[in-house]
N, C-alpha and C. Protein backbone atom coordinates (compact mmCIF):
# COMPACT_ATOMS: atom_id res chain seq x y z
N UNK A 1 -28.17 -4.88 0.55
CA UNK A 1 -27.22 -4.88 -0.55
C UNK A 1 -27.32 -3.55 -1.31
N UNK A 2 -26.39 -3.26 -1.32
CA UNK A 2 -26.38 -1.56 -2.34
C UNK A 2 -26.13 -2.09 -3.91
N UNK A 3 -27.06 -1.04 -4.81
CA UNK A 3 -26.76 -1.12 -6.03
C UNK A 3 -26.35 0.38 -6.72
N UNK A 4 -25.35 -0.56 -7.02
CA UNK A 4 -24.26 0.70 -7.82
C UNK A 4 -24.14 0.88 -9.04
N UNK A 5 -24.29 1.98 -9.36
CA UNK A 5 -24.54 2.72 -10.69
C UNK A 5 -23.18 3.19 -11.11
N UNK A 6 -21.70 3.41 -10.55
CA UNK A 6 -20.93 3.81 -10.89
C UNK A 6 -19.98 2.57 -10.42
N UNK A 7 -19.10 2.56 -11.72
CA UNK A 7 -17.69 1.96 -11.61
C UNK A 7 -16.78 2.13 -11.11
N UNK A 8 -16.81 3.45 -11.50
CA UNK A 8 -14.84 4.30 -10.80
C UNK A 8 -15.27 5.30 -10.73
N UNK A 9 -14.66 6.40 -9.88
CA UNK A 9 -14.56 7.35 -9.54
C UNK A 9 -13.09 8.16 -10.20
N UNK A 10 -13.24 8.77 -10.99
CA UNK A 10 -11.86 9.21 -11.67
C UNK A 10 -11.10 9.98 -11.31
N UNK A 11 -12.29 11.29 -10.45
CA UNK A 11 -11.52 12.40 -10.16
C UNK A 11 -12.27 12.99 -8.79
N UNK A 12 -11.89 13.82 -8.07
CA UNK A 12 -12.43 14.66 -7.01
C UNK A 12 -11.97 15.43 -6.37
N UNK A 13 -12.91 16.72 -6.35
CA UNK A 13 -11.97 18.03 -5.74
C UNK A 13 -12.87 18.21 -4.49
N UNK A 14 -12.44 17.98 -3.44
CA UNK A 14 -12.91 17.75 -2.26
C UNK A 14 -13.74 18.98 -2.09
N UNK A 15 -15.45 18.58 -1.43
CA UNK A 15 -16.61 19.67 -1.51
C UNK A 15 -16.67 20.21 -2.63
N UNK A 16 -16.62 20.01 -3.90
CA UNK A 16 -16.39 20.76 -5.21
C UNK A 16 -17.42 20.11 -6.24
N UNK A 17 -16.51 18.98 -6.76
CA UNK A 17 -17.17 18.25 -8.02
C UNK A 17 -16.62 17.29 -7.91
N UNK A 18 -16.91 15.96 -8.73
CA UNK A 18 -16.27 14.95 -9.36
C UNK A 18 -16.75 14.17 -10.58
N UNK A 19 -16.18 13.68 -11.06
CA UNK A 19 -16.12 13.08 -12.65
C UNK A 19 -15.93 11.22 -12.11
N UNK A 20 -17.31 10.61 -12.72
CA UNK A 20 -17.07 9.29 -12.79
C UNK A 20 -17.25 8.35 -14.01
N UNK A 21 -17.10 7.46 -14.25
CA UNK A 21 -17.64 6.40 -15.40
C UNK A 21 -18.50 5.46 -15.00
N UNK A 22 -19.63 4.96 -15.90
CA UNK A 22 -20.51 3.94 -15.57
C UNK A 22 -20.21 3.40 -16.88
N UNK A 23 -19.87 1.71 -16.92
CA UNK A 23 -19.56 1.12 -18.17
C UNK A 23 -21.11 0.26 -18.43
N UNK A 24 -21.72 0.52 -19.32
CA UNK A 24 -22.90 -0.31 -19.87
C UNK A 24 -22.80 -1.36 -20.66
N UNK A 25 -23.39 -2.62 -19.20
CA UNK A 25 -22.83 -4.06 -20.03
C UNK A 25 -24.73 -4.27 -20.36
N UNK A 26 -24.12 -5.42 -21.77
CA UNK A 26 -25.96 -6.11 -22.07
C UNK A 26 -26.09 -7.42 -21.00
N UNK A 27 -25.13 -7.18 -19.70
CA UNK A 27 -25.32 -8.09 -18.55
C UNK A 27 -26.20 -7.20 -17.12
N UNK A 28 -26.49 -6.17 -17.83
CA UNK A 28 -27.43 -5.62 -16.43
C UNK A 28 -28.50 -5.61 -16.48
N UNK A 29 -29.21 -5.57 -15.41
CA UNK A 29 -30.27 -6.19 -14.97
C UNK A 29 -31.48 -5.87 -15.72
N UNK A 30 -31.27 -4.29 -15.31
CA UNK A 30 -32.70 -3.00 -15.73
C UNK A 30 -32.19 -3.46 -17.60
N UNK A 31 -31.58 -3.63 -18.07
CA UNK A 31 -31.57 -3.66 -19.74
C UNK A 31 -32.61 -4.84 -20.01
N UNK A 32 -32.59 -5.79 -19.13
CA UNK A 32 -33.44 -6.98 -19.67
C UNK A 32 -35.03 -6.72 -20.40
N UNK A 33 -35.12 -5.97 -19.84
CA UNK A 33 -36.56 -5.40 -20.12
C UNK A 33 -37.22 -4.42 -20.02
N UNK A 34 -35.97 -3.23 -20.57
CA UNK A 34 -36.11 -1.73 -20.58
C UNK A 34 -35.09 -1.58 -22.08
N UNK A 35 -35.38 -2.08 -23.15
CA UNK A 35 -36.39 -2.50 -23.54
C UNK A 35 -36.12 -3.97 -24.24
N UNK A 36 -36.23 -5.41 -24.41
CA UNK A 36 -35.73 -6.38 -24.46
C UNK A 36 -35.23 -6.21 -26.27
N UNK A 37 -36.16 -5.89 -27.52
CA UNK A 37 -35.40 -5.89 -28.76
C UNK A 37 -34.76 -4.42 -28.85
N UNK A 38 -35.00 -4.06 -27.97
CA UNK A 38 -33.61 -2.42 -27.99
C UNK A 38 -33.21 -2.14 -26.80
N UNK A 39 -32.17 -2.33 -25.94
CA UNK A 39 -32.48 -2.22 -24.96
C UNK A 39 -31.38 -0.42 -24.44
N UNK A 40 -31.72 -0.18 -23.57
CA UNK A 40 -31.33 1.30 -23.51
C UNK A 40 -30.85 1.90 -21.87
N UNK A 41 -30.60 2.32 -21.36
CA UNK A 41 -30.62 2.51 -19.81
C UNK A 41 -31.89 3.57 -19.73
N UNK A 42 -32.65 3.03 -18.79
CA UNK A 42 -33.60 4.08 -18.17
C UNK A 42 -32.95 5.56 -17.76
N UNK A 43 -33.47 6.77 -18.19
CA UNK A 43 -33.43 7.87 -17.64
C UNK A 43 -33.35 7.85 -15.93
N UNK A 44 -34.00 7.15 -15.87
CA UNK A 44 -34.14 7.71 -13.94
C UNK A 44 -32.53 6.76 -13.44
N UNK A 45 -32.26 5.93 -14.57
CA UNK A 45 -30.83 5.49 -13.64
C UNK A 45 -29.58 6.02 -14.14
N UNK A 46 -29.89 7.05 -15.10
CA UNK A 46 -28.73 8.12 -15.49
C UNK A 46 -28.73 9.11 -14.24
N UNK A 47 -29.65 9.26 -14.07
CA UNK A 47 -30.29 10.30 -13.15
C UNK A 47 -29.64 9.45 -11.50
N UNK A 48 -30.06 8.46 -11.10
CA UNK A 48 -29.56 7.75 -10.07
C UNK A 48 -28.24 7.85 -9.66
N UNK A 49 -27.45 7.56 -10.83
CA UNK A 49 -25.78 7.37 -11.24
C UNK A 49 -25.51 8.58 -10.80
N UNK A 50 -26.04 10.38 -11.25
CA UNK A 50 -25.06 11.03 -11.27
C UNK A 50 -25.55 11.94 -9.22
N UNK A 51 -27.21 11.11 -8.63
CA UNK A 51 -27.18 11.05 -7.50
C UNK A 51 -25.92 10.38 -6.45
N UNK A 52 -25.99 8.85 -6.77
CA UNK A 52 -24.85 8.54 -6.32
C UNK A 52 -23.44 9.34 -5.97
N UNK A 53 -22.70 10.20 -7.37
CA UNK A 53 -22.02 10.56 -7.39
C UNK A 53 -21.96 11.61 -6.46
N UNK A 54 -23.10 12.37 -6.36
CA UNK A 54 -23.24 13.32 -5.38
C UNK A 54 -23.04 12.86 -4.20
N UNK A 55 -23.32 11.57 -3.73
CA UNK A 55 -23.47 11.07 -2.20
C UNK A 55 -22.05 10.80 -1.92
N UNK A 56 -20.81 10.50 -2.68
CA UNK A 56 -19.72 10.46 -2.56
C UNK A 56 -19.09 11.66 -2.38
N UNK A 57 -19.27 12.45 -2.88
CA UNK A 57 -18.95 13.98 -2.71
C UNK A 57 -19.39 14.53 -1.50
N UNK A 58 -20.44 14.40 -0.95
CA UNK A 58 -20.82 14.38 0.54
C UNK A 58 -19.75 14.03 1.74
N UNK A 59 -20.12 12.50 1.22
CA UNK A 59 -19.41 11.77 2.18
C UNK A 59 -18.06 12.23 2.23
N UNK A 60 -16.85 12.14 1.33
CA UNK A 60 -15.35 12.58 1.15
C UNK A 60 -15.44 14.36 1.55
N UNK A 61 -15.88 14.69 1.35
CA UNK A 61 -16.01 16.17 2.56
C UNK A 61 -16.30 16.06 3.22
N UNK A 62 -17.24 15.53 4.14
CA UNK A 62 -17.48 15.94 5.72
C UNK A 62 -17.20 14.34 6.16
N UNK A 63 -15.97 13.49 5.70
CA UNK A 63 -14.91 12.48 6.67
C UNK A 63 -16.00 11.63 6.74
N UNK A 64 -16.65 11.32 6.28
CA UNK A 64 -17.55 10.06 5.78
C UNK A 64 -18.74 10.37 6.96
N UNK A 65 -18.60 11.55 7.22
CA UNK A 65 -20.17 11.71 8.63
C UNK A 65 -21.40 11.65 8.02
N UNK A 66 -20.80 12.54 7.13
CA UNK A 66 -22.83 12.78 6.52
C UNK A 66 -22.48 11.99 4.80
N UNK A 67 -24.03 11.66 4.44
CA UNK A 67 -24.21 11.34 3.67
C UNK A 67 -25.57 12.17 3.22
N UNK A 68 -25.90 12.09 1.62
CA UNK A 68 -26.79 12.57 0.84
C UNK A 68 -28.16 11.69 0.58
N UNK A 69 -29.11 12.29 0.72
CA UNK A 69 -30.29 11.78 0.57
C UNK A 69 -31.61 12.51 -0.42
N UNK A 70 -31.72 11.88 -1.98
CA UNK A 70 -32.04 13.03 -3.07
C UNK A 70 -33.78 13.69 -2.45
N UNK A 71 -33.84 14.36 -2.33
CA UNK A 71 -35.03 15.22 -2.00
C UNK A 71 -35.80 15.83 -3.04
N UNK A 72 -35.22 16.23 -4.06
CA UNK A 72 -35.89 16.76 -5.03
C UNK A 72 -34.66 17.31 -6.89
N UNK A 73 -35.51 17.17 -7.58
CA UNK A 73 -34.79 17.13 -8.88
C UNK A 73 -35.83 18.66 -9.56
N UNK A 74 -34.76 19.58 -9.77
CA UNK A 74 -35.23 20.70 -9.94
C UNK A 74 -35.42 20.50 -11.67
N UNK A 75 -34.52 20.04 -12.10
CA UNK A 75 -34.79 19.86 -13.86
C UNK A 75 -34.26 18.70 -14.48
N UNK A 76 -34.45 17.77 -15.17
CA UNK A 76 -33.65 16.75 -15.84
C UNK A 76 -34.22 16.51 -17.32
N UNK A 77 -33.19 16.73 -17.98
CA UNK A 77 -33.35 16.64 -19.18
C UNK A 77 -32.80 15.54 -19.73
N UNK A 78 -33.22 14.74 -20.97
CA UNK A 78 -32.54 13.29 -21.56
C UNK A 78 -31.80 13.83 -23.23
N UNK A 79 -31.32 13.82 -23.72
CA UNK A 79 -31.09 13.75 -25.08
C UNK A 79 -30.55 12.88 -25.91
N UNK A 80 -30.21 12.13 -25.62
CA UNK A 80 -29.52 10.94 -26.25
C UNK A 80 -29.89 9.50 -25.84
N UNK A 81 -30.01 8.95 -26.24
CA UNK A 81 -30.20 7.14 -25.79
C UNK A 81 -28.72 6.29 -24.86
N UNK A 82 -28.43 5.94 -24.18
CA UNK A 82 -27.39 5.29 -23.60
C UNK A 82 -27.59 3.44 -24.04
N UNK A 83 -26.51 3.28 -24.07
CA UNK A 83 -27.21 1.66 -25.06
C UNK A 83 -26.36 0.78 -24.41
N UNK A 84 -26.10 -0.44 -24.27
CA UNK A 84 -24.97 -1.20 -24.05
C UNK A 84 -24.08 -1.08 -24.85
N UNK A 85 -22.60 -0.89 -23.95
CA UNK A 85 -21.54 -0.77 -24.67
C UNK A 85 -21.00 0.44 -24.83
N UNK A 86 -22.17 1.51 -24.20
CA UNK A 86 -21.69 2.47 -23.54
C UNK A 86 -20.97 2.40 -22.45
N UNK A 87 -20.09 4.22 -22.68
CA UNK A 87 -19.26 4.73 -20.88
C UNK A 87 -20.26 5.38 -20.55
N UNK A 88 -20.59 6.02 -19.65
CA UNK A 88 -21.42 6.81 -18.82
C UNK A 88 -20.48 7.52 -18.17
N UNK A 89 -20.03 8.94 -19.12
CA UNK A 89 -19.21 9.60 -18.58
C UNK A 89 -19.91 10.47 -17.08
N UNK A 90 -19.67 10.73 -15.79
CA UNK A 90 -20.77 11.48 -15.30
C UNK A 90 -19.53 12.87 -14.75
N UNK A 91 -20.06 14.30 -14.73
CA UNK A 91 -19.45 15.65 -13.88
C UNK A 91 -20.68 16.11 -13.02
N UNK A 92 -20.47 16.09 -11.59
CA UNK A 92 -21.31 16.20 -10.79
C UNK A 92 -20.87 17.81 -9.86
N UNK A 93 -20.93 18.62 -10.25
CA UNK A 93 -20.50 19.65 -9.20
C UNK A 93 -21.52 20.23 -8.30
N UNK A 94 -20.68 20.60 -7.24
CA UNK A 94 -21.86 21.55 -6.13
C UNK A 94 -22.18 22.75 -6.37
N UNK A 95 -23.42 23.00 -6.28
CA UNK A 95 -23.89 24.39 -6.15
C UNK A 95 -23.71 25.08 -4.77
N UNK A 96 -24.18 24.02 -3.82
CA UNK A 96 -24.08 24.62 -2.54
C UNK A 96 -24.37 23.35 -1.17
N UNK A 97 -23.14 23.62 -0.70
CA UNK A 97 -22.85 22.33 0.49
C UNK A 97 -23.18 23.35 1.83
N UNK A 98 -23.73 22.36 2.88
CA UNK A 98 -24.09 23.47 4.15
C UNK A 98 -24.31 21.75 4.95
N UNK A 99 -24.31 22.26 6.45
CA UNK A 99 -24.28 20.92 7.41
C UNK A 99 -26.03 20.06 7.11
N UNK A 100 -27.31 20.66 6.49
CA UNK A 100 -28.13 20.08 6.14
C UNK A 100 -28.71 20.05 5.06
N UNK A 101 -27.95 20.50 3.75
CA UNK A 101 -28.50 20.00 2.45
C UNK A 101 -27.13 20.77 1.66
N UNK A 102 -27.86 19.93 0.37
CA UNK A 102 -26.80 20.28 -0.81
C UNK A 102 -27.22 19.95 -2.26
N UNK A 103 -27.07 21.05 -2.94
CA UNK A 103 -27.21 21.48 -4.36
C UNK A 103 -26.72 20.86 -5.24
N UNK A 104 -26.96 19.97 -6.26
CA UNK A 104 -25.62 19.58 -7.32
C UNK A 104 -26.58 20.38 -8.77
N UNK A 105 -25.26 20.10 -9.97
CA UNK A 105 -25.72 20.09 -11.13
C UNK A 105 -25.20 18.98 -11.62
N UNK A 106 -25.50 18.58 -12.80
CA UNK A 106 -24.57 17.51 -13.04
C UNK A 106 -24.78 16.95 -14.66
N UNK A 107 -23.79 16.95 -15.20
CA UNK A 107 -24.10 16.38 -16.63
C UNK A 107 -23.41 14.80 -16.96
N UNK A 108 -24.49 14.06 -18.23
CA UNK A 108 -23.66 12.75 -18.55
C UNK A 108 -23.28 12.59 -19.87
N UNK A 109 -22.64 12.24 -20.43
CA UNK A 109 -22.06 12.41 -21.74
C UNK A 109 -21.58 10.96 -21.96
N UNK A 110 -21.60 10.66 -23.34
CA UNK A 110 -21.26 9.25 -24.18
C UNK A 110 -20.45 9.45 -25.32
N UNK A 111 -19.36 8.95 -25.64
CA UNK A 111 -18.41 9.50 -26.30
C UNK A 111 -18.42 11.38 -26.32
N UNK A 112 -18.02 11.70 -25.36
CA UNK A 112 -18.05 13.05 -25.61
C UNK A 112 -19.12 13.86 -25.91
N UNK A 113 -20.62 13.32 -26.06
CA UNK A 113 -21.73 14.12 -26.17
C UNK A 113 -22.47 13.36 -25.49
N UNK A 114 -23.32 14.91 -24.68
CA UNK A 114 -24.23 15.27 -23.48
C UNK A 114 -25.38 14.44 -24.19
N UNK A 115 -25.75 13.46 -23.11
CA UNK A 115 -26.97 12.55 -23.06
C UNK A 115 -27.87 13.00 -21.81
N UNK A 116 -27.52 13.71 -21.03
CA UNK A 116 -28.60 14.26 -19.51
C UNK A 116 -27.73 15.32 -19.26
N UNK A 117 -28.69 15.75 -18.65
CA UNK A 117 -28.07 16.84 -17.33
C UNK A 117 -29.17 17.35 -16.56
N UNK A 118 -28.64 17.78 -15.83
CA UNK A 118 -30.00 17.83 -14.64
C UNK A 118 -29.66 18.78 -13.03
N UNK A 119 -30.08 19.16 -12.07
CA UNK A 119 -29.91 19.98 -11.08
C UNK A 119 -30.95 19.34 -10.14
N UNK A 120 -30.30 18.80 -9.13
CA UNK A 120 -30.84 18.28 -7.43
C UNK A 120 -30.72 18.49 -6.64
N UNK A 121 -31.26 18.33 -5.32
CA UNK A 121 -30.99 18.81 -3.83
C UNK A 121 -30.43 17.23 -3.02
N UNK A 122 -30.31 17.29 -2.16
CA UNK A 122 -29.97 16.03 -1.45
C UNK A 122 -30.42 17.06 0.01
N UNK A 123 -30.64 16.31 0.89
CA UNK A 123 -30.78 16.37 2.39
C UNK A 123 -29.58 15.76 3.09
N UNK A 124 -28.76 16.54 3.82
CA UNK A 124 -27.86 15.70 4.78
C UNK A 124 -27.84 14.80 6.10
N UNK A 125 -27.87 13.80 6.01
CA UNK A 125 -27.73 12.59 7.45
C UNK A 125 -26.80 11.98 7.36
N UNK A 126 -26.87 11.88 8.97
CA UNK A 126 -25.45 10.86 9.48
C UNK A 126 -25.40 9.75 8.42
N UNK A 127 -23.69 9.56 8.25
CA UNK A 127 -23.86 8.33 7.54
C UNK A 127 -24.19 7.03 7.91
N UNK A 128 -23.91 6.93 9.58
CA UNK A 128 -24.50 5.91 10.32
C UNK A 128 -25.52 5.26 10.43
N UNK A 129 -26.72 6.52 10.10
CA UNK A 129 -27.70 5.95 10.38
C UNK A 129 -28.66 5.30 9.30
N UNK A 130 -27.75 4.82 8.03
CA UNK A 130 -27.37 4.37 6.42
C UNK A 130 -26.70 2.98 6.59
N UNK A 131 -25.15 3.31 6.96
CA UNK A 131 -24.57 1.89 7.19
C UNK A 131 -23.28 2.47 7.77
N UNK A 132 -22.48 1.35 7.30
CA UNK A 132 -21.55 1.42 8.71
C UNK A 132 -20.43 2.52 7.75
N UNK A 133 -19.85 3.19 8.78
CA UNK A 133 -19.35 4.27 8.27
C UNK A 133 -17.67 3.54 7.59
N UNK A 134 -17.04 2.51 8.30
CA UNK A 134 -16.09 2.32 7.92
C UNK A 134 -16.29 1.41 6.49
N UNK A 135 -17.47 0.54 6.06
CA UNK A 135 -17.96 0.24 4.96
C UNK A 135 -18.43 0.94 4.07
N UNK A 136 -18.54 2.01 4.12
CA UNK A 136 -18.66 3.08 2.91
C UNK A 136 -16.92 3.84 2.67
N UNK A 137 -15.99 4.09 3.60
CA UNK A 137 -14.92 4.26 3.35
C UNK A 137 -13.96 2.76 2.52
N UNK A 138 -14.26 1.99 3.06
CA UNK A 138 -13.55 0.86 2.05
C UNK A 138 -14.17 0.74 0.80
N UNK A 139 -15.69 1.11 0.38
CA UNK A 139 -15.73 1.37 -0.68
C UNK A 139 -15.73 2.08 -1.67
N UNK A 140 -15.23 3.41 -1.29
CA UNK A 140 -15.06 5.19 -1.79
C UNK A 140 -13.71 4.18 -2.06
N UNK A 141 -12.88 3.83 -1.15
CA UNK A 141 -11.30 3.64 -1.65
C UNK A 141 -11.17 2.82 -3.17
N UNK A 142 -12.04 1.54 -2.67
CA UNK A 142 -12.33 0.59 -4.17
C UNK A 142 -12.94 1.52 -5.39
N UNK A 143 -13.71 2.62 -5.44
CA UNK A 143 -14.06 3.00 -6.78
C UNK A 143 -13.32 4.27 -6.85
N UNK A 144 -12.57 4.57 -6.08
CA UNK A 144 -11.05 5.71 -6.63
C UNK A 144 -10.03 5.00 -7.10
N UNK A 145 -9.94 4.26 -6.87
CA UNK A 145 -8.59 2.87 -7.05
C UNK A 145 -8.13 3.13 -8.92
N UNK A 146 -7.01 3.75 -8.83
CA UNK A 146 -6.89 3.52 -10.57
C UNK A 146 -6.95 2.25 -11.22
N UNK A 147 -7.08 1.92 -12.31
CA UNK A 147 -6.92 1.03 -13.32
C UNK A 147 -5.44 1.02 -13.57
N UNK A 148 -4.64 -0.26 -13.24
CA UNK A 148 -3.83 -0.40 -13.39
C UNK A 148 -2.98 -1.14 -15.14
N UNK A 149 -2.37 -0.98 -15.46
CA UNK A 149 -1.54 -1.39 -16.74
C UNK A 149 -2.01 -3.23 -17.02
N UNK A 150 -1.70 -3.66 -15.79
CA UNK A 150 -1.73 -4.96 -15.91
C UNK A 150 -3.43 -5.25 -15.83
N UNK A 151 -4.13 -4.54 -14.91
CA UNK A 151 -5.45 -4.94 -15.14
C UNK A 151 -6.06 -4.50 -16.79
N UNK A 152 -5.76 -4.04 -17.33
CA UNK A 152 -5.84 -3.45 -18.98
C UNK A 152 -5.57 -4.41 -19.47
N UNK A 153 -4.58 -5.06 -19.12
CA UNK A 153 -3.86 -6.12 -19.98
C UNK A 153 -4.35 -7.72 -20.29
């Protein structure tokens, strides 16, 4: 079972960058007891979230072959608390894409002010040898999918 740190996918400039949202409910899991009378999102799953994002960016450039695998976190910084009831705005851009690794930077922001940012590597592998390649394309489609009028409603 995969656990997902991002909601939607808002935007993407193919091999470039992309911009996602993570909505923070007091129905997730890690809040129960990180911290139970305050509860807050852990750093390492701000940090997770804007990995993820990178692995989508992978995948939607090289036709869902390769996928990202985090290898190392060159800097991550926290500044702000993320709380329930937060967005988890995330901008993930590449530094540098190549057929066996790749660079991101990436910042997260909550109403408009920077709560992380941070700079990672990922390692590139087949996406196959992860899961099934046409099950990661049906679900890149589900978290690009706009929000429709009536689902608002």
């Amino acid at each position: 079972m995969r656990f997902l740190l991002i909601d939607r996918i808002v935007e993407i400039k193919s091999g470039q960058r992309a911009r996602a949202i993570k909505n923070v409910a007091m129905s997730e899991d890690f809040l129960t007891y990180h911290f139970p009378s305050t509860p807050i999102m852990p750093g390492a799953l701000i940090a997770e979230s804007a990995v993820q994002l990178a692995g989508w960016i992978v995948r939607e450039a090289t036709d869902f072959e390769l996928s990202g695998l985090v290898t190392a976190f060159e800097r991550a910084r926290f500044m702000q608390l993320v709380r329930p009831g937060d967005q988890l705005e995330l901008d993930v851009k590449v530094v540098e894409l190549d057929d066996s690794q790749a660079r991101f930077s990436a910042i997260a922001r909550c109403r408009g002010k920077k709560v992380a940012s941070g700079r990672f590597r990922q390692r590139l592998v087949p996406t196959g040898d992860l899961e099934a390649i046409e099950g990661a394309r049906r679900l890149f489609e589900i978290l690009c999918t706009p929000l429709t009028a009536e689902a608002n409603s």
